[in-house]
Every structure is written in C-alpha cells, then in structure tokens.
N, C-alpha and C. Protein backbone atom coordinates (compact mmCIF):
# COMPACT_ATOMS: atom_id res chain seq x y z
N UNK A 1 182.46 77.64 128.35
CA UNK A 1 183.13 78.26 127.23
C UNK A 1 182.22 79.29 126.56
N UNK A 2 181.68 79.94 127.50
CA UNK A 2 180.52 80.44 126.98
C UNK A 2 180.90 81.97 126.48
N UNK A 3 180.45 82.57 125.43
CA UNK A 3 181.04 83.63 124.96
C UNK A 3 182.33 84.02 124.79
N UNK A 4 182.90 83.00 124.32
CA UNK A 4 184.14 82.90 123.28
C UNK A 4 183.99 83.34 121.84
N UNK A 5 185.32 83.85 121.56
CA UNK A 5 184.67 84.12 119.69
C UNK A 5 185.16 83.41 119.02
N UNK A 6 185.94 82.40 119.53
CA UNK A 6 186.67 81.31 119.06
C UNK A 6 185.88 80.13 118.43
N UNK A 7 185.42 79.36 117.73
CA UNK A 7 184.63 77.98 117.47
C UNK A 7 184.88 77.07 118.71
N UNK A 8 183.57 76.35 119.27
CA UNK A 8 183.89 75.46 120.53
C UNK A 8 184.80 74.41 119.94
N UNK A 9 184.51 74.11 118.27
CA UNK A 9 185.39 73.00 118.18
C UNK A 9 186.69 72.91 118.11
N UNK A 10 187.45 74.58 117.71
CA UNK A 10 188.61 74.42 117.65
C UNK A 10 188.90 74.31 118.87
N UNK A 11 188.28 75.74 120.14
CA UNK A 11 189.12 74.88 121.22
C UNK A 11 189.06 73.79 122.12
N UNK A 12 187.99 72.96 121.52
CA UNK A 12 188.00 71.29 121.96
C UNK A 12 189.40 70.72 121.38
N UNK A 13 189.67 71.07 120.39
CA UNK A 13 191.05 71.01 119.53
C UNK A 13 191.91 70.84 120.61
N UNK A 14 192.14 72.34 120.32
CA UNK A 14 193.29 72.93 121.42
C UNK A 14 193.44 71.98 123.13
N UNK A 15 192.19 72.10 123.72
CA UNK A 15 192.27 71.63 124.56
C UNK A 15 192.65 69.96 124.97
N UNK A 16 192.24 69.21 123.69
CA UNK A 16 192.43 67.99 124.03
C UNK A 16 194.01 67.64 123.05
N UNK A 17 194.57 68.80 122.76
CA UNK A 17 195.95 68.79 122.21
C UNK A 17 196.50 68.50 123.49
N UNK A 18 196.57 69.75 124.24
CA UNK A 18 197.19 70.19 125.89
C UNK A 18 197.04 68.65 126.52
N UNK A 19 195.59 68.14 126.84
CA UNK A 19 195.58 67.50 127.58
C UNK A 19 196.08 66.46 127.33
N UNK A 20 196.69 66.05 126.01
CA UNK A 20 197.43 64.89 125.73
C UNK A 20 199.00 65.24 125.21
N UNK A 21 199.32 66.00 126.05
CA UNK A 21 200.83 66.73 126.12
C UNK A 21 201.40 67.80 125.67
N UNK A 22 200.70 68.47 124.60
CA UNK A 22 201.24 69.46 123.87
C UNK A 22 201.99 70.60 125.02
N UNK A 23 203.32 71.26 124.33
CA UNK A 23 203.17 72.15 125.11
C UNK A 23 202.59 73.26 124.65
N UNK A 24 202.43 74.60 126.06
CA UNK A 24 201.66 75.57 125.82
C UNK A 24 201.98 76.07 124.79
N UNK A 25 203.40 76.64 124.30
CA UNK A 25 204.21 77.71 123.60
C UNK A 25 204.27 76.62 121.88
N UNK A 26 203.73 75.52 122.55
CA UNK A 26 203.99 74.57 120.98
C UNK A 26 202.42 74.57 119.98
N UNK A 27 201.27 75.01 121.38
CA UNK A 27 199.64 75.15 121.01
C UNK A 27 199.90 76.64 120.52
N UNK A 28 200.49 77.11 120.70
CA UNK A 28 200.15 78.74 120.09
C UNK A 28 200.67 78.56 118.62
N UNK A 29 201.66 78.18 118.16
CA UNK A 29 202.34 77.75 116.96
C UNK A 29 201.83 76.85 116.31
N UNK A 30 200.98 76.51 116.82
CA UNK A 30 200.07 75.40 115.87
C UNK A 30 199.01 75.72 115.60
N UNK A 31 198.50 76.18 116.62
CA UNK A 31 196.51 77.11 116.83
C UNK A 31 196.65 78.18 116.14
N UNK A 32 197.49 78.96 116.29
CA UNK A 32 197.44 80.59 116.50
C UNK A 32 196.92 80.61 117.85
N UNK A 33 196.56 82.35 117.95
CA UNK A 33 196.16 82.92 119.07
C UNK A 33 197.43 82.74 120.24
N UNK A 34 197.32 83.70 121.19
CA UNK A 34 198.12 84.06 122.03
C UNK A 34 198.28 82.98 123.35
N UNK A 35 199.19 82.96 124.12
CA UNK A 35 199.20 82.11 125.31
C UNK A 35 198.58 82.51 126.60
N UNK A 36 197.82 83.69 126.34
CA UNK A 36 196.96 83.99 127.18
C UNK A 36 195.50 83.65 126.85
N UNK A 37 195.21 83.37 125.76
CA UNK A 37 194.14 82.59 125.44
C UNK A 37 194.25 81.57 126.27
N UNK A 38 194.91 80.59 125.70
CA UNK A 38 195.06 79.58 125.42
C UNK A 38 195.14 79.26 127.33
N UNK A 39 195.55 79.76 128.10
CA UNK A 39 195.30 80.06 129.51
C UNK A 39 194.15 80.31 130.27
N UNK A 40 193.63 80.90 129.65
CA UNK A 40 191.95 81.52 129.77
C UNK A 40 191.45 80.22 129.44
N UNK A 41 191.58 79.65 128.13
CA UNK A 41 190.40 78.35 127.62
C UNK A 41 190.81 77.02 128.96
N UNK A 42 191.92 77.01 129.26
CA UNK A 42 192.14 76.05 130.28
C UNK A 42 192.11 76.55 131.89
N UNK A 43 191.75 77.50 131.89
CA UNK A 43 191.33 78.07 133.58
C UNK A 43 189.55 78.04 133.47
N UNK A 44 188.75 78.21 132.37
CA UNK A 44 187.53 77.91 131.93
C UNK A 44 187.03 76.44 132.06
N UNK A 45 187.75 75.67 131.47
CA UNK A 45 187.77 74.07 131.17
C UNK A 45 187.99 73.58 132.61
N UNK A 46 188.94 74.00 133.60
CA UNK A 46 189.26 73.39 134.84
C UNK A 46 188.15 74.12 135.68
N UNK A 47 187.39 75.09 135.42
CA UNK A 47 186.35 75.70 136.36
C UNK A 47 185.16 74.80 136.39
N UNK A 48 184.65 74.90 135.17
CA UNK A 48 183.75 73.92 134.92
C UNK A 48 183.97 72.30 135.00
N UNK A 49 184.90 71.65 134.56
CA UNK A 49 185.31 70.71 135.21
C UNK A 49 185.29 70.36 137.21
N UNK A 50 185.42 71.41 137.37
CA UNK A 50 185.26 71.57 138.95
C UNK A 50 183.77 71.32 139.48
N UNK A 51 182.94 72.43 138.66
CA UNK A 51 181.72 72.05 139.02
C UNK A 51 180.60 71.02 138.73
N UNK A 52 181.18 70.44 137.24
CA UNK A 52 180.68 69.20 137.16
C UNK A 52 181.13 67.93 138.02
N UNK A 53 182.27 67.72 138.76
CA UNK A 53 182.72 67.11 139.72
C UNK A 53 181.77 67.50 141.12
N UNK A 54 182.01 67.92 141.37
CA UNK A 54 181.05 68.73 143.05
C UNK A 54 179.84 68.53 142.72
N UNK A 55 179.07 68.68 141.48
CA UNK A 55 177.48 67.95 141.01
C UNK A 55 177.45 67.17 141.19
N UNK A 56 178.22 66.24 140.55
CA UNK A 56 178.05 64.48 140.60
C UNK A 56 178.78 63.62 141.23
N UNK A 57 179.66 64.21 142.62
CA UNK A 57 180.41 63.24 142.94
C UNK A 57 180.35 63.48 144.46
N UNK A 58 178.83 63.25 144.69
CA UNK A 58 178.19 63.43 146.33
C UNK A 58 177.40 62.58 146.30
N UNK A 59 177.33 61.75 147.88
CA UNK A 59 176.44 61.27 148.40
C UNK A 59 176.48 60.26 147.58
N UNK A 60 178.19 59.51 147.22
CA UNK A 60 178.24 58.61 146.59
C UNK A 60 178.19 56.93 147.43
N UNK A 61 178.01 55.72 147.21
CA UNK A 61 177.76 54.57 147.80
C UNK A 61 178.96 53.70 147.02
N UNK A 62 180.12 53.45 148.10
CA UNK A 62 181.40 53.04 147.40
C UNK A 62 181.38 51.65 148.04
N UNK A 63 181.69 50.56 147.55
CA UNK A 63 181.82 49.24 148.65
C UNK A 63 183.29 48.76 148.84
N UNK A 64 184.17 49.45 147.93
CA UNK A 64 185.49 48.98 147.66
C UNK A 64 186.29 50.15 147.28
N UNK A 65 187.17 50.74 148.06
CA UNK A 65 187.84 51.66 147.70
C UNK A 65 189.61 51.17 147.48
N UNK A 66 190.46 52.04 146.98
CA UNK A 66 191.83 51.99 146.84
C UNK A 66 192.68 52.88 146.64
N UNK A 67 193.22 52.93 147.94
CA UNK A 67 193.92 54.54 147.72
C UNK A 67 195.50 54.24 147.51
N UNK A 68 196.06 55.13 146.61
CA UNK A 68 197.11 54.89 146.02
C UNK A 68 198.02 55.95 145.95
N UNK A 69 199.02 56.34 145.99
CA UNK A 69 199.92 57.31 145.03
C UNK A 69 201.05 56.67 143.87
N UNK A 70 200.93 57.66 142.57
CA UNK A 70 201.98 57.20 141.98
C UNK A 70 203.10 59.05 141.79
N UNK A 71 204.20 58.48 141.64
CA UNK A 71 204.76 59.75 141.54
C UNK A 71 204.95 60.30 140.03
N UNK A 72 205.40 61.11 139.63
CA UNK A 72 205.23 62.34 138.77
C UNK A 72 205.87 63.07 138.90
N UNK A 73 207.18 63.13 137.70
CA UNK A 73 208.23 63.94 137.57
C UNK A 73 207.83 64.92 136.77
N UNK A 74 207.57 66.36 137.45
CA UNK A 74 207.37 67.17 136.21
C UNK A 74 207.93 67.93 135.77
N UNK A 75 207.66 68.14 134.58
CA UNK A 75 208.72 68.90 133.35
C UNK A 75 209.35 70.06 133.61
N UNK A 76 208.06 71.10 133.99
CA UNK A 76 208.53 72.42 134.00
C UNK A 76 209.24 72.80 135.42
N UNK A 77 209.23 71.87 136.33
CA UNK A 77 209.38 72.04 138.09
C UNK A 77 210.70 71.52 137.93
N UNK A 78 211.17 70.40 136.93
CA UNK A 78 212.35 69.73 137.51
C UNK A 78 211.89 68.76 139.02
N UNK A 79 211.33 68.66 139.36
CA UNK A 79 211.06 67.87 140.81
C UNK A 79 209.88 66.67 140.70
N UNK A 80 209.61 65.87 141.88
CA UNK A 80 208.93 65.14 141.88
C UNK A 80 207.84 65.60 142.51
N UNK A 81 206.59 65.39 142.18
CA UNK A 81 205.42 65.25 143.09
C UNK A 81 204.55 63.94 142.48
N UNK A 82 203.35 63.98 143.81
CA UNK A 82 202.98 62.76 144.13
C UNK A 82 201.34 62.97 143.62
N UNK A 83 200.81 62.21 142.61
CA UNK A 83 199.88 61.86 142.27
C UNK A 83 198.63 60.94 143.17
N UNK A 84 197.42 61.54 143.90
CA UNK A 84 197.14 60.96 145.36
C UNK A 84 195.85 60.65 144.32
N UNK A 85 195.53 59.10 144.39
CA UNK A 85 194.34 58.70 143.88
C UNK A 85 193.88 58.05 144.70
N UNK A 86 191.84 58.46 144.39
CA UNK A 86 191.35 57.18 145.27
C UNK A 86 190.08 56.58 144.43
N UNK A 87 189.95 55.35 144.15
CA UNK A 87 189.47 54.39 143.47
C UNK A 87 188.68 53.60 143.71
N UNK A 88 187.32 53.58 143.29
CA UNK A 88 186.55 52.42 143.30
C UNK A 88 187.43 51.01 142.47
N UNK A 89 186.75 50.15 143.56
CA UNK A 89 187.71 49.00 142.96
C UNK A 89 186.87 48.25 141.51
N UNK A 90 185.12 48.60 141.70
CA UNK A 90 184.97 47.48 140.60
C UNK A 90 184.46 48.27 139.16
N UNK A 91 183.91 49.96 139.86
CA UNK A 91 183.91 50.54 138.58
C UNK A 91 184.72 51.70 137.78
N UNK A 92 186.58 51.44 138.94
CA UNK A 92 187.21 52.36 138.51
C UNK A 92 187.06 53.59 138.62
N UNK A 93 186.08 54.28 139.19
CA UNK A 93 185.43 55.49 139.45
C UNK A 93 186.49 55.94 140.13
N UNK A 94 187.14 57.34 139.92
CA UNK A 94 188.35 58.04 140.83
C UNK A 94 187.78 59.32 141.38
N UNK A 95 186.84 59.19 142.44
CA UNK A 95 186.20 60.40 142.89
C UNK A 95 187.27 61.56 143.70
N UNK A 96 188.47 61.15 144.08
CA UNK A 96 189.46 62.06 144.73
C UNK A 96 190.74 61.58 143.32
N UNK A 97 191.57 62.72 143.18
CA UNK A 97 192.83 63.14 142.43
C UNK A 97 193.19 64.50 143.08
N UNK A 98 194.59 64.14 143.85
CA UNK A 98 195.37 65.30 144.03
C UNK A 98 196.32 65.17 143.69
N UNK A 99 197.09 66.04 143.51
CA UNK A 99 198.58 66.42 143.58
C UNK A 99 199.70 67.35 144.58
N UNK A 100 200.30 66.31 144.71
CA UNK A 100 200.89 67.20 146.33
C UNK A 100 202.28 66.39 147.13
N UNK A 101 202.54 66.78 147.75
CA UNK A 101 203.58 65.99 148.26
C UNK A 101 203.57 64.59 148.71
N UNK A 102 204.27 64.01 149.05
CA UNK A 102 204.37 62.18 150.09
C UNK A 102 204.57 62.99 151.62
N UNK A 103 203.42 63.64 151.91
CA UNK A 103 203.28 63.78 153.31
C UNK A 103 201.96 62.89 154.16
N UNK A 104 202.02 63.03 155.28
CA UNK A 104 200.75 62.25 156.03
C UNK A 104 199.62 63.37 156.04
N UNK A 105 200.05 64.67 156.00
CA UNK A 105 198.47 65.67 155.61
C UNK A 105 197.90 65.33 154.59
N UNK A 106 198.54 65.09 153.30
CA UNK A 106 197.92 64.89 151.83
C UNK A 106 197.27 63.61 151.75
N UNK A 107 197.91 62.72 152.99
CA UNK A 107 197.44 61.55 152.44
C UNK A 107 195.72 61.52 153.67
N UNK A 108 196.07 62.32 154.40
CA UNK A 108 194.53 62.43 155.46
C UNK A 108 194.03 63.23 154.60
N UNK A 109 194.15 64.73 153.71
CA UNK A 109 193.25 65.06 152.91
C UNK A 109 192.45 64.50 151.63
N UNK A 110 193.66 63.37 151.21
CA UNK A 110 192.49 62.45 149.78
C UNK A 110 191.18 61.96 151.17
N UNK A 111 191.65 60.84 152.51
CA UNK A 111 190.74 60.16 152.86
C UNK A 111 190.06 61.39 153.29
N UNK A 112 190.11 62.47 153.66
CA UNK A 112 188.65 63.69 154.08
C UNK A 112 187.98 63.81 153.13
N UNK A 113 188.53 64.11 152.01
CA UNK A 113 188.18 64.61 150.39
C UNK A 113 187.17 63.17 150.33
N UNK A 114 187.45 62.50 149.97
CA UNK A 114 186.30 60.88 149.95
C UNK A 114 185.40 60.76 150.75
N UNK A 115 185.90 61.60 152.21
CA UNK A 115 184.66 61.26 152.85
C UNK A 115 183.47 61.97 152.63
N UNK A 116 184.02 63.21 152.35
CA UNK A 116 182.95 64.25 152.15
C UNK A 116 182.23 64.02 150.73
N UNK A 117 182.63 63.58 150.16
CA UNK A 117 181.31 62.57 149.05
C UNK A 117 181.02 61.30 149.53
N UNK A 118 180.61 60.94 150.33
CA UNK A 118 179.87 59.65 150.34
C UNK A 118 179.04 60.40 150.76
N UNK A 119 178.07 59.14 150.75
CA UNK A 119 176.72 59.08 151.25
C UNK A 119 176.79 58.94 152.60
N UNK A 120 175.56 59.41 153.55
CA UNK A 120 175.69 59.36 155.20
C UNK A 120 175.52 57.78 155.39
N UNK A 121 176.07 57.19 156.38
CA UNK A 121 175.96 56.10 156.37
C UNK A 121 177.38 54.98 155.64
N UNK A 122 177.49 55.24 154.42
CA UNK A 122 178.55 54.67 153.66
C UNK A 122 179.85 54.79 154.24
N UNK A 123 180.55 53.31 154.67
CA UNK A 123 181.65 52.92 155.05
C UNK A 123 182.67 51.70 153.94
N UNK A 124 182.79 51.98 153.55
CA UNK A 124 183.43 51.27 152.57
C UNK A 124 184.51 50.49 153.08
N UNK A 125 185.26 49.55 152.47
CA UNK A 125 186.02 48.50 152.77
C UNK A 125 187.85 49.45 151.75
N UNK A 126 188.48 49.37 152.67
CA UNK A 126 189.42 50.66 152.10
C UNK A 126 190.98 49.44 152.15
N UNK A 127 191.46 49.18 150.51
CA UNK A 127 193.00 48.42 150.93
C UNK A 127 193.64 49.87 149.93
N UNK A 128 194.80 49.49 150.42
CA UNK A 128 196.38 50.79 149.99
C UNK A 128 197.33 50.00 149.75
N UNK A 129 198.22 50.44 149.25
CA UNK A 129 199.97 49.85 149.21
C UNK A 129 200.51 49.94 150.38
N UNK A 130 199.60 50.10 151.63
CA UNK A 130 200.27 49.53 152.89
C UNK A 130 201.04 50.73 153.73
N UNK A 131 200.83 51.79 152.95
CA UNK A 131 201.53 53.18 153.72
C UNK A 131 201.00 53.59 154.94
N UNK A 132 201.16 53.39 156.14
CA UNK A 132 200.49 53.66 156.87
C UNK A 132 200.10 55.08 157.37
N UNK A 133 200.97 56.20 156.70
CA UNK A 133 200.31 57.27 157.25
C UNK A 133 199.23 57.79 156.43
N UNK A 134 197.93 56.88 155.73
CA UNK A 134 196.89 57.04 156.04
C UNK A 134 196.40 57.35 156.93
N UNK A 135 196.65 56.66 158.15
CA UNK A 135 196.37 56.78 159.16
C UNK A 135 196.83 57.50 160.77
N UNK A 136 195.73 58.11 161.21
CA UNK A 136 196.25 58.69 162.33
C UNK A 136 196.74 57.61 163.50
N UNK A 137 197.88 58.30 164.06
CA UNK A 137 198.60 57.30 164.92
C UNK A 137 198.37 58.05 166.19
C-alpha cells in the first residue's frame, strides 16, 4: 500500500469492510472516494497477499491433509462455483484455496498446487469426501 495518499488505516477500514461483505458501490457511499480506488486498494491487497503466500507457504511438512470443496453461489454471476480447499488436519493451515468449477482438472490442480509447497520428501496421509476424481484413473 505503499504510496497511497489515503491513511493506511482508513483503507484497512475499507478493506476489511469488503472483506466482510460490503458491496463495492455501497464502500464508495460510505468511504468516499471513487470505485476505482477502491479497486486499486484491493488489486494491491490481493498482490501482496500473493506474495506473502509464495514466501511462506514452501517447503512445507504436512502429516494430515483434507481436501474438500464447498460450493458458492455468487451474487454478482447468478451461478454456482466451487470453493477447492486443502487443509491441514491438526493445525487448520489452508495452504491451497481455489475457485473454479466441479471438474477433475481443478480438482488435480489444488493436489499439484499442494504439491508444489511441500517439502522434498513430504508425503502426507491425504482423506476427501470420497470424490474420486482426485484422482487419475
């Protein structure tokens, strides 16, 4: 958020408005400032968010994983998509979150996405809700 002229705290504001539902056009009417801000502060927030993820979420040592989807009707789409999580079982840690369809690619990209943060060596013990196209057939 670096060289904003905005206060970091308001748009910690703003941002943790959004992230707990606000809508966009409802943060401008409440904040001020335009919806292109307010676009900018959350394409900023998800950048860096990105790279603090890719820092710290390598060459991780998992003993219990759980891969899951839940679905997700969203607002502005009218449609469903599928929320792809994968979970340490004892410290809750969710090193993969996608969003994407109930296909068998998405569900081989969370398990690639996981693999490529572990640690070399690390095989973890992996249960699901039993969907099998986890897996290649």
């Amino acid at each position: 958020m670096y060289r904003l002229k905005t206060a970091s705290r308001r748009i910690a504001e703003v941002l943790t408005a959004l992230a707990e539902g606000l809508d966009l056009s409802a943060a401008v009417r409440a904040f001020g400032r335009g919806e292109g801000t307010k676009r900018c502060w959350l394409a900023r927030a998800g950048a860096h968010g990105e790279q603090l993820h890719e820092q710290h979420f390598r060459d991780l040592w998992l003993e219990h994983v759980q891969l899951d989807k839940l679905v997700v009707q969203m607002r502005a789409k009218g449609r469903k998509m599928w929320l792809w999580v994968a979970l340490e079982a004892e410290t809750k840690l969710m090193p993969v979150l996608q969003l994407g369809p109930r296909t068998q690619e998405m569900a081989h990209g969370v398990v690639h996405s996981l693999r490529a943060m572990l640690a070399p060596g690390c095989v973890p013990a992996f249960t699901s809700d039993g969907w099998n196209l986890y897996f290649y057939r």
